[in-house]
C-alpha atoms as a PDB file:
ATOM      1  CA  UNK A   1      76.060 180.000 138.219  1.00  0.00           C
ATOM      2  CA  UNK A   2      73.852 179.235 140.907  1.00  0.00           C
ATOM      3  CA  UNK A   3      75.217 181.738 143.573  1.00  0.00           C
ATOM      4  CA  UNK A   4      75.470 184.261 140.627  1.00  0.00           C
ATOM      5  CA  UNK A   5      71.512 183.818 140.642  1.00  0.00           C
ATOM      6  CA  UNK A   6      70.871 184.118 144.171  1.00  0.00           C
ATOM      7  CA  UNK A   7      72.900 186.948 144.571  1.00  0.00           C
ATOM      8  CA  UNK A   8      70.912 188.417 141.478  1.00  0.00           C
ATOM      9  CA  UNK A   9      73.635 188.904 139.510  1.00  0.00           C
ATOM     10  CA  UNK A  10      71.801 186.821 137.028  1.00  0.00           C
ATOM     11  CA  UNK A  11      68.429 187.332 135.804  1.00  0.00           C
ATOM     12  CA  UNK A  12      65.801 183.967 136.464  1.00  0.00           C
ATOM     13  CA  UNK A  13      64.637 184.435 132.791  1.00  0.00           C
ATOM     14  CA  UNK A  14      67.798 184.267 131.148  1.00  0.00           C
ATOM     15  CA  UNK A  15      68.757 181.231 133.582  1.00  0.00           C
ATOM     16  CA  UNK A  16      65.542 179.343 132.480  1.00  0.00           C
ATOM     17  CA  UNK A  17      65.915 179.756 129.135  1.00  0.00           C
ATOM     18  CA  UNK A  18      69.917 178.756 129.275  1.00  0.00           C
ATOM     19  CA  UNK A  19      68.682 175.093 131.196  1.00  0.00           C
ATOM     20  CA  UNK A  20      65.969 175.474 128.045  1.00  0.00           C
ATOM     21  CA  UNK A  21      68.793 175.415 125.550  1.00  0.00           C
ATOM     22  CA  UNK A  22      70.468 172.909 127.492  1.00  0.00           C
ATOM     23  CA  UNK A  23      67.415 170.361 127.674  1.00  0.00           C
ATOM     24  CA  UNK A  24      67.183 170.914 123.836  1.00  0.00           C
ATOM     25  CA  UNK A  25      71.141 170.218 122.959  1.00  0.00           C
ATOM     26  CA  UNK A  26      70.593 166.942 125.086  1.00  0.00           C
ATOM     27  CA  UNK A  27      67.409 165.769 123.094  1.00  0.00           C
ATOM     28  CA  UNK A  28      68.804 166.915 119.522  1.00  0.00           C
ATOM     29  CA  UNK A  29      72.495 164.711 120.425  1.00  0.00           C
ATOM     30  CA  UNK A  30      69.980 161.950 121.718  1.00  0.00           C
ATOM     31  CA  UNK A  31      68.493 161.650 118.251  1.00  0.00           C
ATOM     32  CA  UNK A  32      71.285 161.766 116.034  1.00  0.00           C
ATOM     33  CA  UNK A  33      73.872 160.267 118.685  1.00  0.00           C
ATOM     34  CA  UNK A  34      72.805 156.331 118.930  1.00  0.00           C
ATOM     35  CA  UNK A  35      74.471 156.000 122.623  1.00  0.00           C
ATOM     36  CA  UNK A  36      73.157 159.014 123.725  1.00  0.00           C
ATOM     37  CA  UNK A  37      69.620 157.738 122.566  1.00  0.00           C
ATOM     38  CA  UNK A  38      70.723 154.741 124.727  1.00  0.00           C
ATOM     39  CA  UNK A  39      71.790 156.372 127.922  1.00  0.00           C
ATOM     40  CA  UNK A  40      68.856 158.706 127.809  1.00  0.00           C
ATOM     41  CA  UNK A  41      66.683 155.654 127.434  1.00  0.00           C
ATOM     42  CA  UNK A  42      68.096 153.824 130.515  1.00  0.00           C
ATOM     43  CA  UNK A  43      67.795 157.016 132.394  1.00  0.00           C
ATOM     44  CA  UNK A  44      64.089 156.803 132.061  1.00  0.00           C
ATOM     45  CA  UNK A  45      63.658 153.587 132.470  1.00  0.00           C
ATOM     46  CA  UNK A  46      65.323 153.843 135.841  1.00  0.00           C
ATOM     47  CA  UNK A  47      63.282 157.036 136.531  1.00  0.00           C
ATOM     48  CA  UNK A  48      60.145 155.100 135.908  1.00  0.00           C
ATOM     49  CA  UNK A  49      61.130 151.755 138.200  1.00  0.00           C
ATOM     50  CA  UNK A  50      61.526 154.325 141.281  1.00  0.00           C
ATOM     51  CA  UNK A  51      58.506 156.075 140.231  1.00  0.00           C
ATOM     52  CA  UNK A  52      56.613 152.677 140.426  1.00  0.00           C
ATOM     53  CA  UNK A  53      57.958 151.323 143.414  1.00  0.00           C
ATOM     54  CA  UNK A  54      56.896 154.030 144.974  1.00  0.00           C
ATOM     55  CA  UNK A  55      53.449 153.710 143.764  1.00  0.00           C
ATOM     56  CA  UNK A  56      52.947 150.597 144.660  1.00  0.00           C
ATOM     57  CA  UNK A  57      54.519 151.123 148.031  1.00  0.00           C
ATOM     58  CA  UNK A  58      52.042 153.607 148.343  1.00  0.00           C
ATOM     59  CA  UNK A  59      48.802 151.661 147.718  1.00  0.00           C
ATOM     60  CA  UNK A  60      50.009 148.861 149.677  1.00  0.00           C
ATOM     61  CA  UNK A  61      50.202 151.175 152.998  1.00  0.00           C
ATOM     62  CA  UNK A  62      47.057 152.442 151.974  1.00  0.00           C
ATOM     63  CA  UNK A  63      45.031 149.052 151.558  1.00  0.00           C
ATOM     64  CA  UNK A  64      46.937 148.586 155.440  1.00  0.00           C
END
């Protein structure tokens, strides 16, 4: 799919909007599928550690 889009054999738009549809399916399954809810939930909660490690990594090099 993604050569098909560089090549331009596939229009941006119509690529957005299928990862679009795609975010939605996940989100919809997520609320009516309990261990997707769960998986989804552990994704962000690993998303959020890294984010804050790499906050505070930050502010500690800049108090340095």
């Amino acid at each position: 799919m993604l050569r098909a889009l560089t090549e331009g054999r596939l229009d941006q738009a119509r690529y957005n909007s299928f990862l679009k549809l795609r975010r939605e399916l996940a989100y919809d399954k997520a609320r009516t599928d309990g261990r997707a809810a769960r998986d989804r939930k552990e994704q962000e909660r690993r998303i959020h550690r890294v984010y804050e490690k790499q906050y505070r990594a930050q502010r500690k090099r800049d108090r340095d």
